[in-house]
Protein backbone atom coordinates (compact mmCIF):
# COMPACT_ATOMS: atom_id res chain seq x y z
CA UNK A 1 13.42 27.98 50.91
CA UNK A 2 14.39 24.67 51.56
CA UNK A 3 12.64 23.48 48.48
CA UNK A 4 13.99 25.89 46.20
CA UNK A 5 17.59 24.06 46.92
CA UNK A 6 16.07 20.63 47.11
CA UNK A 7 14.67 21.66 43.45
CA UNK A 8 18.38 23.04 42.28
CA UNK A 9 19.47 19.74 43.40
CA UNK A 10 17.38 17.67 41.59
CA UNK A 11 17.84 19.40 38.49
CA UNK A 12 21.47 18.93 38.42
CA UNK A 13 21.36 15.28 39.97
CA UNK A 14 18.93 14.12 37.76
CA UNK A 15 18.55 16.04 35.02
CA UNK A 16 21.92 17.83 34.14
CA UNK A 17 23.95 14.97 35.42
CA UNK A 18 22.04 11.89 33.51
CA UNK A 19 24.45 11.60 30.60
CA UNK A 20 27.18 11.68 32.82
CA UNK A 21 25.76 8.53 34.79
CA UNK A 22 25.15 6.99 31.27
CA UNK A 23 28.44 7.28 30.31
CA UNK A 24 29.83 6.08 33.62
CA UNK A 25 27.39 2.96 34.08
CA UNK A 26 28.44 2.30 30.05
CA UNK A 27 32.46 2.35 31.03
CA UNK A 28 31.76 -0.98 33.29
CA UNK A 29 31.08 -2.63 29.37
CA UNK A 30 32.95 -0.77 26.78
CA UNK A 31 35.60 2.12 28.08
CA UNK A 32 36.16 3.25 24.65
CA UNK A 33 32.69 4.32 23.88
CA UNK A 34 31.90 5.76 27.65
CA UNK A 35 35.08 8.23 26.69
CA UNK A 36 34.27 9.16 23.09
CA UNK A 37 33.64 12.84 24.03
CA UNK A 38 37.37 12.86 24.98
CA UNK A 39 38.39 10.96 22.17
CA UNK A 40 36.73 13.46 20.10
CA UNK A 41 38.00 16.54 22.02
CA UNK A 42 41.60 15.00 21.60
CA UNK A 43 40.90 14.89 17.68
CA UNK A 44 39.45 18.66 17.78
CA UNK A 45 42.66 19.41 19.32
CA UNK A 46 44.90 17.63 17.05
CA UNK A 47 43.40 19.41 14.11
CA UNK A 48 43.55 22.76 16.13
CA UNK A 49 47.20 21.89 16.53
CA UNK A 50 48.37 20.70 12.84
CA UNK A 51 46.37 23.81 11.43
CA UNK A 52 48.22 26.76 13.93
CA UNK A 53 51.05 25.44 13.11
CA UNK A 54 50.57 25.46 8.74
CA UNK A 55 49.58 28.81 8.96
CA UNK A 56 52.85 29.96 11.69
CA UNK A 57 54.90 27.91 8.63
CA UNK A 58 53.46 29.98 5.92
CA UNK A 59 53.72 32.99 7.50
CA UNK A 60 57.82 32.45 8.64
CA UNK A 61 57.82 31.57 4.80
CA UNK A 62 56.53 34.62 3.49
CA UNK A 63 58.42 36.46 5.69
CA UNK A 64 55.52 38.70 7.14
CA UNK A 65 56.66 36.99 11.03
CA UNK A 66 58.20 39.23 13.20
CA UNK A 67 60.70 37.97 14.98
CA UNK A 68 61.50 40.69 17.84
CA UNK A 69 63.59 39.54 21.00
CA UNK A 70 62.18 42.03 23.52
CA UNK A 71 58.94 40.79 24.94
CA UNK A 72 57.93 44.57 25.27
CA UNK A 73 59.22 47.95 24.47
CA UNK A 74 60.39 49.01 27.95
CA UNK A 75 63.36 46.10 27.80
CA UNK A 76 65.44 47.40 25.20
């Protein structure tokens, strides 16, 4: 049994876990590439962002937003 853990363990230490210790032996030269995932991630969410908020726009435009104050029907 003990080597079925010692195996889990070694997957994730060295297996899983070797881009991670790429990225964090690669911040000690250049931090801006070691955190391009994030970078990227902050774009992806940026986009995400702009684009919810066009299509709320064109839908308060169009007049097809409904715009109740109650949260649900039981408050009014």
């Amino acid at each position: 049994m003990k080597a079925f853990f010692e195996g889990i363990a070694y997957l994730f230490e060295e297996i899983l876990f070797a881009p991670m210790n790429w990225m964090r032996e690669l911040e000690l030269s250049n931090w801006w590439t070691a955190n391009i995932l994030n970078w990227i991630f902050i774009v992806i969410c940026c986009y995400a962002t702009w684009y919810w908020t066009k299509e709320l726009k064109m839908f308060k435009d169009k007049g097809e937003d409904e715009q109740d104050t109650t949260a649900h029907s039981f408050l009014k």
